[in-house]
Protein backbone atom coordinates (compact mmCIF):
# COMPACT_ATOMS: atom_id res chain seq x y z
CA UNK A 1 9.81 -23.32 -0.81
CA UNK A 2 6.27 -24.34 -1.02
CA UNK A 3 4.93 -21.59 1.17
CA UNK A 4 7.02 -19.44 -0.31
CA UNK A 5 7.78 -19.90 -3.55
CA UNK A 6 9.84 -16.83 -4.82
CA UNK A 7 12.61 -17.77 -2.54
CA UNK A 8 13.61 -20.40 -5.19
CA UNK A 9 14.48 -17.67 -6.91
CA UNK A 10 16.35 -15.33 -4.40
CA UNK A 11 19.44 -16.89 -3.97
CA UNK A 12 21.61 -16.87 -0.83
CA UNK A 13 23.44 -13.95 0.00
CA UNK A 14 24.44 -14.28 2.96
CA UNK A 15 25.22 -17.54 5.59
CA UNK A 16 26.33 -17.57 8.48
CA UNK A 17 26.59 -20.19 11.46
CA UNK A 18 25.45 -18.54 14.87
CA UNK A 19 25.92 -20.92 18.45
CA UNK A 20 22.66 -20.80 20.17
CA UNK A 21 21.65 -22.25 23.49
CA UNK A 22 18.54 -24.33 24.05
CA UNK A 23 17.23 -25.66 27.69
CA UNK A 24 15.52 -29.57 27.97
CA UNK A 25 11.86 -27.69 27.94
CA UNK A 26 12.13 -24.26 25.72
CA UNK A 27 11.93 -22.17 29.07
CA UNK A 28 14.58 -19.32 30.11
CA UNK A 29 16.76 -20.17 32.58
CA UNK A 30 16.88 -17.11 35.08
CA UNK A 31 17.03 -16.61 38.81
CA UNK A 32 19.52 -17.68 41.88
CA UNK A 33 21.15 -21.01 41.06
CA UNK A 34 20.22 -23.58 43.48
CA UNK A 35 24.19 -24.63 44.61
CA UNK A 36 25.59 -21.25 45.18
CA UNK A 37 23.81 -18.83 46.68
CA UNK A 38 23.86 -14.87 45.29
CA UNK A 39 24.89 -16.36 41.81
CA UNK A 40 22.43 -15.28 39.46
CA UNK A 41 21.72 -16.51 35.90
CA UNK A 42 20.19 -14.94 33.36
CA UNK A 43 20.75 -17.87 29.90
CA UNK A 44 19.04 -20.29 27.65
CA UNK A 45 17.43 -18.19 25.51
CA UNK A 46 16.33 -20.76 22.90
CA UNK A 47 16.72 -18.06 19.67
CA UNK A 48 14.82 -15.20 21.37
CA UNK A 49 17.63 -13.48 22.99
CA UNK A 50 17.41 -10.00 21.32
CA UNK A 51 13.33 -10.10 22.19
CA UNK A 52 13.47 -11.36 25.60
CA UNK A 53 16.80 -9.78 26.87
CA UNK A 54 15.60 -6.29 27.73
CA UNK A 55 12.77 -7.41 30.02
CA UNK A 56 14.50 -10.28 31.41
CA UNK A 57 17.50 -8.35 32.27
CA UNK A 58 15.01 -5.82 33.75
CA UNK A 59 13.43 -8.79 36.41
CA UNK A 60 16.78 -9.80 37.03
CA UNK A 61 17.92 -6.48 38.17
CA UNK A 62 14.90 -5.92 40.14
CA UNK A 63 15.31 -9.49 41.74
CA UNK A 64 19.16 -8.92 42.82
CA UNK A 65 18.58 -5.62 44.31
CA UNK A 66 15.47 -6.34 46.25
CA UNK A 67 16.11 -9.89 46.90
CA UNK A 68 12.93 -11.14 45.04
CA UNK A 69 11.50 -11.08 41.43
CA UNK A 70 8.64 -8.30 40.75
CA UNK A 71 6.77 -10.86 38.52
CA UNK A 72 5.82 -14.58 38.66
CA UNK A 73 8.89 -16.26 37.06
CA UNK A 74 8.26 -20.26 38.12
CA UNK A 75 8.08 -21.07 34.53
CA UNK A 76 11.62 -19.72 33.72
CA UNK A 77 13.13 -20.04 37.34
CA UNK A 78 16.38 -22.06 36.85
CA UNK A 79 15.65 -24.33 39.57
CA UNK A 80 12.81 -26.16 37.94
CA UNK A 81 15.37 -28.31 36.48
CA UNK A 82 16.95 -31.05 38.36
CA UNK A 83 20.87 -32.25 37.87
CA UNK A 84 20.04 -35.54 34.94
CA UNK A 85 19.03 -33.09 32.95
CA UNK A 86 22.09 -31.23 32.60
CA UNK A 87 23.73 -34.31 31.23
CA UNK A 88 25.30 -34.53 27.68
CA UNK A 89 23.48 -37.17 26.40
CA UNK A 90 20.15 -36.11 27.69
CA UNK A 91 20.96 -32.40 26.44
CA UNK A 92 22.15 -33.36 22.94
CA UNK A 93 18.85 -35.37 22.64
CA UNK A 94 16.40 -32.84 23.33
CA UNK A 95 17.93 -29.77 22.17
CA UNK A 96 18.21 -31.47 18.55
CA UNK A 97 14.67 -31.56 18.28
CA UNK A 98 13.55 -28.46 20.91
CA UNK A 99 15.09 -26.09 17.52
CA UNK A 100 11.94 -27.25 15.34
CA UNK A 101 9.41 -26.06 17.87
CA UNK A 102 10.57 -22.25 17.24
CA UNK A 103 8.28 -23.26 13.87
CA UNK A 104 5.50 -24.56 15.36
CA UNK A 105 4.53 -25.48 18.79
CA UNK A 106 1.70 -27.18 18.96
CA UNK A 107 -0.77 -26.65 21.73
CA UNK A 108 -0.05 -29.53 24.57
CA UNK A 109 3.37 -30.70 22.54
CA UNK A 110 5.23 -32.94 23.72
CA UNK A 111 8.75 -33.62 22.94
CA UNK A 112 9.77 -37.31 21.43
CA UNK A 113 13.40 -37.10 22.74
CA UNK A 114 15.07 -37.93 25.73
CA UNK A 115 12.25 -39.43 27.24
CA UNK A 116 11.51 -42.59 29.41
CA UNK A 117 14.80 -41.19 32.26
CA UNK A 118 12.41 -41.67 35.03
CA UNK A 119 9.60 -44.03 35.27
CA UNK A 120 7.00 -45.72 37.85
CA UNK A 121 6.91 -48.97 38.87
CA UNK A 122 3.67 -48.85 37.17
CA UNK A 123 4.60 -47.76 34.43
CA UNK A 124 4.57 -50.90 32.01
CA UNK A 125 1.01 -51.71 33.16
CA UNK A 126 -0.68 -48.65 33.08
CA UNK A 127 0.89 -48.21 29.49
CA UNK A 128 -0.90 -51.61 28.84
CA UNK A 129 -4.05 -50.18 29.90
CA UNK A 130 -3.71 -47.77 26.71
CA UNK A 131 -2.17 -44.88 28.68
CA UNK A 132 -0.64 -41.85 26.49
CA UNK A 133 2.62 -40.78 28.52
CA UNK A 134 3.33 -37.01 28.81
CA UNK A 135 6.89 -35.89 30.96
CA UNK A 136 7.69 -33.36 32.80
CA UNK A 137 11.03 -32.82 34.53
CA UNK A 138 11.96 -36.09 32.84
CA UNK A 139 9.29 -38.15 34.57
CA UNK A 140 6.78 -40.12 32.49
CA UNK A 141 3.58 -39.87 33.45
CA UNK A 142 0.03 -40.89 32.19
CA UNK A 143 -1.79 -38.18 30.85
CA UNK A 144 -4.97 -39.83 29.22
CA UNK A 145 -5.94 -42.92 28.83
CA UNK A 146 -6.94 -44.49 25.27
CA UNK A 147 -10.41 -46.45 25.10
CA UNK A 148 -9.55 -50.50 23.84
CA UNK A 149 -8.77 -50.57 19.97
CA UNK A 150 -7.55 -46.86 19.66
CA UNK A 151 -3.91 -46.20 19.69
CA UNK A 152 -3.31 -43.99 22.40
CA UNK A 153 -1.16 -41.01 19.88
CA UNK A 154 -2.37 -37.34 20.19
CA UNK A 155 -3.27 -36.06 16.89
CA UNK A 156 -1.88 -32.32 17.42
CA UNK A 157 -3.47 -29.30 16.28
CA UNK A 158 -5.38 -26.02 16.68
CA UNK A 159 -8.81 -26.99 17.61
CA UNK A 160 -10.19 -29.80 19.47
CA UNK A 161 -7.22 -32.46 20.10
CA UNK A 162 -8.24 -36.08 19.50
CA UNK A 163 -7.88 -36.83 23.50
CA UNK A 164 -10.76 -34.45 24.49
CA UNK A 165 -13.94 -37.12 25.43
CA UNK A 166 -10.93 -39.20 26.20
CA UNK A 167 -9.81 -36.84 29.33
CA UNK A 168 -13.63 -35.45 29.17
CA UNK A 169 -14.63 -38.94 30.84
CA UNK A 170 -12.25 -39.45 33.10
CA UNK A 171 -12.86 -36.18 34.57
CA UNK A 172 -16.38 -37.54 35.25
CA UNK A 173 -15.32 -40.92 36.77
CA UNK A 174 -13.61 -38.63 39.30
CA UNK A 175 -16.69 -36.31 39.82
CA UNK A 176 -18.68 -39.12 39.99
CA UNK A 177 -17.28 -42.31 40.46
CA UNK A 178 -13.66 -43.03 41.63
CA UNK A 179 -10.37 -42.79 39.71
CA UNK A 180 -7.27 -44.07 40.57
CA UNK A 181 -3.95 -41.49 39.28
CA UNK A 182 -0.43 -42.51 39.03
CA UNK A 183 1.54 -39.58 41.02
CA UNK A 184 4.87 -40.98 41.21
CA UNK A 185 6.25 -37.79 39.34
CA UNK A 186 5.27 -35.38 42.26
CA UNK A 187 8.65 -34.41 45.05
CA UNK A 188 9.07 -36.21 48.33
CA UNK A 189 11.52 -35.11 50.93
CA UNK A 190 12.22 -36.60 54.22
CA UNK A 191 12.40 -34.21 56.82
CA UNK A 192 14.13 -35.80 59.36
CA UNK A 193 16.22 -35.06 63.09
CA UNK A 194 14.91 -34.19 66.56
CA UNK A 195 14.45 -30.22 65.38
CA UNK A 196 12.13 -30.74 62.37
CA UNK A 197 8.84 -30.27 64.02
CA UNK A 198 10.14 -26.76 65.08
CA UNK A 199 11.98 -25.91 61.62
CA UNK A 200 8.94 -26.97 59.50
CA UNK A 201 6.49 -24.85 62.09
CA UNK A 202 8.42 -21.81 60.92
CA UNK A 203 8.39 -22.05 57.38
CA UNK A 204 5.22 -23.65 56.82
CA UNK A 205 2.03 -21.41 57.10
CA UNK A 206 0.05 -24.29 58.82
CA UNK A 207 0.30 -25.90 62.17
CA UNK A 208 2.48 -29.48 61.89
CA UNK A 209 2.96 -30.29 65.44
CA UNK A 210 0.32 -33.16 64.67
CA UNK A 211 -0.05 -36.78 65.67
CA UNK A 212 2.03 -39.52 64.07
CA UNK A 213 0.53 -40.50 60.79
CA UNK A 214 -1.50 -37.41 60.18
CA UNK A 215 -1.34 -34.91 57.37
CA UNK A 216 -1.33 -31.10 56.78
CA UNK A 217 -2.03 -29.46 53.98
CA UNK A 218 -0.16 -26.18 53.92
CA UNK A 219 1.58 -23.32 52.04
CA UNK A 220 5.21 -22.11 52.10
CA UNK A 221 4.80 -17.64 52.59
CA UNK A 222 7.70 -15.39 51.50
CA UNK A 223 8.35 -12.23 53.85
CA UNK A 224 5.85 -10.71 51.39
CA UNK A 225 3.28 -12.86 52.25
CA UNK A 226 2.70 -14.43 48.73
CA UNK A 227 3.56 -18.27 48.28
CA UNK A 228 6.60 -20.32 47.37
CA UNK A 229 5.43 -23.71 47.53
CA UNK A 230 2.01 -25.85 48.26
CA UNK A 231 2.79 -29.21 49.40
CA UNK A 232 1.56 -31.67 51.90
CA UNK A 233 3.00 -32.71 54.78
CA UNK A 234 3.04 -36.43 56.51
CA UNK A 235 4.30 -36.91 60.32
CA UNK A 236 5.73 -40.53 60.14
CA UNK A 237 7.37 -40.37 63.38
CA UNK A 238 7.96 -37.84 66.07
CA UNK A 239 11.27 -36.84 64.19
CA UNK A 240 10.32 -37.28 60.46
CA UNK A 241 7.92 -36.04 58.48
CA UNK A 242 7.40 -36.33 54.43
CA UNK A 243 6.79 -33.71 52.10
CA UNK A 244 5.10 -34.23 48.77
CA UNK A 245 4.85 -31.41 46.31
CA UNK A 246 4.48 -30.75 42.79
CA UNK A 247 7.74 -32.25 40.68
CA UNK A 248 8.13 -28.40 38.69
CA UNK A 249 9.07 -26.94 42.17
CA UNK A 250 11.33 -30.09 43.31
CA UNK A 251 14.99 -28.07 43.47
CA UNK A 252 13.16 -24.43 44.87
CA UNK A 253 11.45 -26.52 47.99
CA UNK A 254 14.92 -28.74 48.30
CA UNK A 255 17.03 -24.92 47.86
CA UNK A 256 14.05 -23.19 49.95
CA UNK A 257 14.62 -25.70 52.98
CA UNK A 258 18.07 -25.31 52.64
CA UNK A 259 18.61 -21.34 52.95
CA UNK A 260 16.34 -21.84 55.86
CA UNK A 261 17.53 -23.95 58.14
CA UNK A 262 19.63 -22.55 60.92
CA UNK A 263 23.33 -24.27 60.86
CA UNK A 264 22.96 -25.31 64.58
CA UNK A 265 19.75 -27.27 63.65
CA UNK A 266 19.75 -30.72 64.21
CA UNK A 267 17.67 -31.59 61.19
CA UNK A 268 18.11 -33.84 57.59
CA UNK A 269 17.06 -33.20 54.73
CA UNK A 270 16.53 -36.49 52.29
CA UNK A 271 15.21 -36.48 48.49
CA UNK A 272 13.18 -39.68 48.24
CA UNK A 273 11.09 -38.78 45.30
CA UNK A 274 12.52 -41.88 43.29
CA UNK A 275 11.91 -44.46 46.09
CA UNK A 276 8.43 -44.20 46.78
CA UNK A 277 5.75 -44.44 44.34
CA UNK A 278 2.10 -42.41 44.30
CA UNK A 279 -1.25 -43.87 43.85
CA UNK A 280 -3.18 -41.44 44.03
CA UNK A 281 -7.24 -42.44 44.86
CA UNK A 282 -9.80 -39.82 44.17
CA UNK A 283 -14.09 -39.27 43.75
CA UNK A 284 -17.27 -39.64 45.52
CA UNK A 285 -16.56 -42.91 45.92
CA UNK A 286 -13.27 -43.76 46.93
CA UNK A 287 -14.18 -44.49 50.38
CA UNK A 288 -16.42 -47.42 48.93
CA UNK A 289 -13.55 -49.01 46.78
CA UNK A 290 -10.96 -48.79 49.71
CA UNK A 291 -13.16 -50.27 52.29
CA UNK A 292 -13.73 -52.96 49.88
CA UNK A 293 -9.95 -53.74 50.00
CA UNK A 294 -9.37 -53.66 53.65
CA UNK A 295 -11.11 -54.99 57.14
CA UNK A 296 -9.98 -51.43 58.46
CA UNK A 297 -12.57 -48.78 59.04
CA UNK A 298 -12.97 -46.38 56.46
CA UNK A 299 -15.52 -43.86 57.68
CA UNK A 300 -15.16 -40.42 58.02
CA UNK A 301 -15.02 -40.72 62.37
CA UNK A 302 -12.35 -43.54 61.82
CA UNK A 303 -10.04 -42.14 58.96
CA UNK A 304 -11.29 -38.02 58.34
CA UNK A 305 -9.79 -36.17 55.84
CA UNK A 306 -6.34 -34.72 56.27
């Protein structure tokens, strides 16, 4: 009424109540769903419907009939959600306040609701430390850290957030110094059985028929050539290898594995992402701060990168 103040005035003439359906992060959900295969979704329009359906129903289409999407759609692929989040109580939560960001969405928002469903077991120090948690995919994870005496609370708006020299110097620790990063959020699979080495050498773009304890950094290609996922990959044993990869592609590398791996194959696929923690060490000198920690040689002939 404040912003506009003739509406006072106008009166109502007409009300009506119209269902609507709203998704845990405000994104469309479109694309193969990841436990049938050929069933395609097209849904979850959060109150844009009538502008999105004609283009989205075009990529659809297209993605049926030639068996891939013409555009980039990881942002609105259905399987960047994972199962918890397609529980009532975690749905009614978030979609009760997801409705207010059609107003305004701040830059870097974060939603309030449904949040601490998957944690770290690092969590409750690191938020001592003065860390601000973000989530994504329902994990908690620190996105800046506060300096001592400053509540670590973003202050949204247009310009300049309140975080900036917060984030500013811990990007220079890590081009300069060393940082330490909390991970635990990322995907981790076990690939496991005595055909892995050979199922993984097909599908990944790099060479993993590598020594016990090494690890390859590689790319997933489509028959086009363009990528599906970027992930590491860890040979623990002769049969078993880990793969780490971002958490917004957890269900398409789980679903990619899946569709490609031959029935006969004597191979296992494990999600493990909740067992294992990440610490993540990074800068200049990180080599310096882990050699300080262990009697184990730490030089580049002893332990090389990758």
């Amino acid at each position: 009424m404040k912003r506009i103040p003739i509406a006072q005035e106008a009166g109502v003439h007409k009300f009506f109540c119209g269902p609507e359906s709203f998704t845990p992060d405000m994104g469309t959900l479109m694309g193969e769903a990841p436990e049938l295969k050929n069933f395609f979704v097209l849904a979850g329009f959060n109150s844009l419907g009538i502008l999105l359906g004609g283009g989205s129903g075009q990529v659809l289409a297209q993605w049926i009939v030639d068996g891939y999407p013409p555009v980039d759609v990881s942002e609105i692929n259905i399987n960047r959600l994972v199962p918890f989040q397609n529980t009532p109580k975690y749905l009614h939560d978030r979609v009760m306040e997801l409705l207010g960001w059609q107003y305004i969405d701040w830059p870097n928002l974060q939603p309030e609701t449904a949040r601490n469903a998957r944690k770290s077991a690092v969590y409750d120090r690191l938020l001592e430390a003065g860390a601000y948690y973000g989530q994504s995919v329902g994990w908690e994870y620190p996105d800046w850290f506060a300096p001592e005496g400053v509540e670590p609370k973003v202050e949204y708006s247009w310009g300049r957030q309140n975080w900036f020299e917060y984030v500013a110097a811990e990007h220079r620790a890590a081009r300069e110094g060393v940082v330490l990063m909390d991970l635990t959020h990322m995907s981790k699979f076990l690939v496991q059985g005595r055909d892995a080495e050979k199922v993984l050498n097909r599908i990944c773009a790099n060479n993993v028929a590598v020594p016990v304890g090494r690890i390859v950094y590689t790319q997933w290609l489509n028959e086009r050539g363009t990528i599906e996922a970027d992930m590491t990959v860890t040979r623990l044993a002769e049969d078993c290898y880990l793969l780490v990869v971002v958490d917004l592609f957890h269900r398409h590398v789980e679903t990619w594995l899946k569709h490609h791996i031959a029935p006969e194959a004597h191979v296992f696929v494990t999600d493990v992402t909740s067992g294992y923690n990440i610490l993540n060490i990074q800068g200049p000198k990180s080599r310096q701060l882990i050699s300080s920690l262990t009697h184990v040689d730490m030089s580049n002939e002893a332990f090389p990168y990758l």
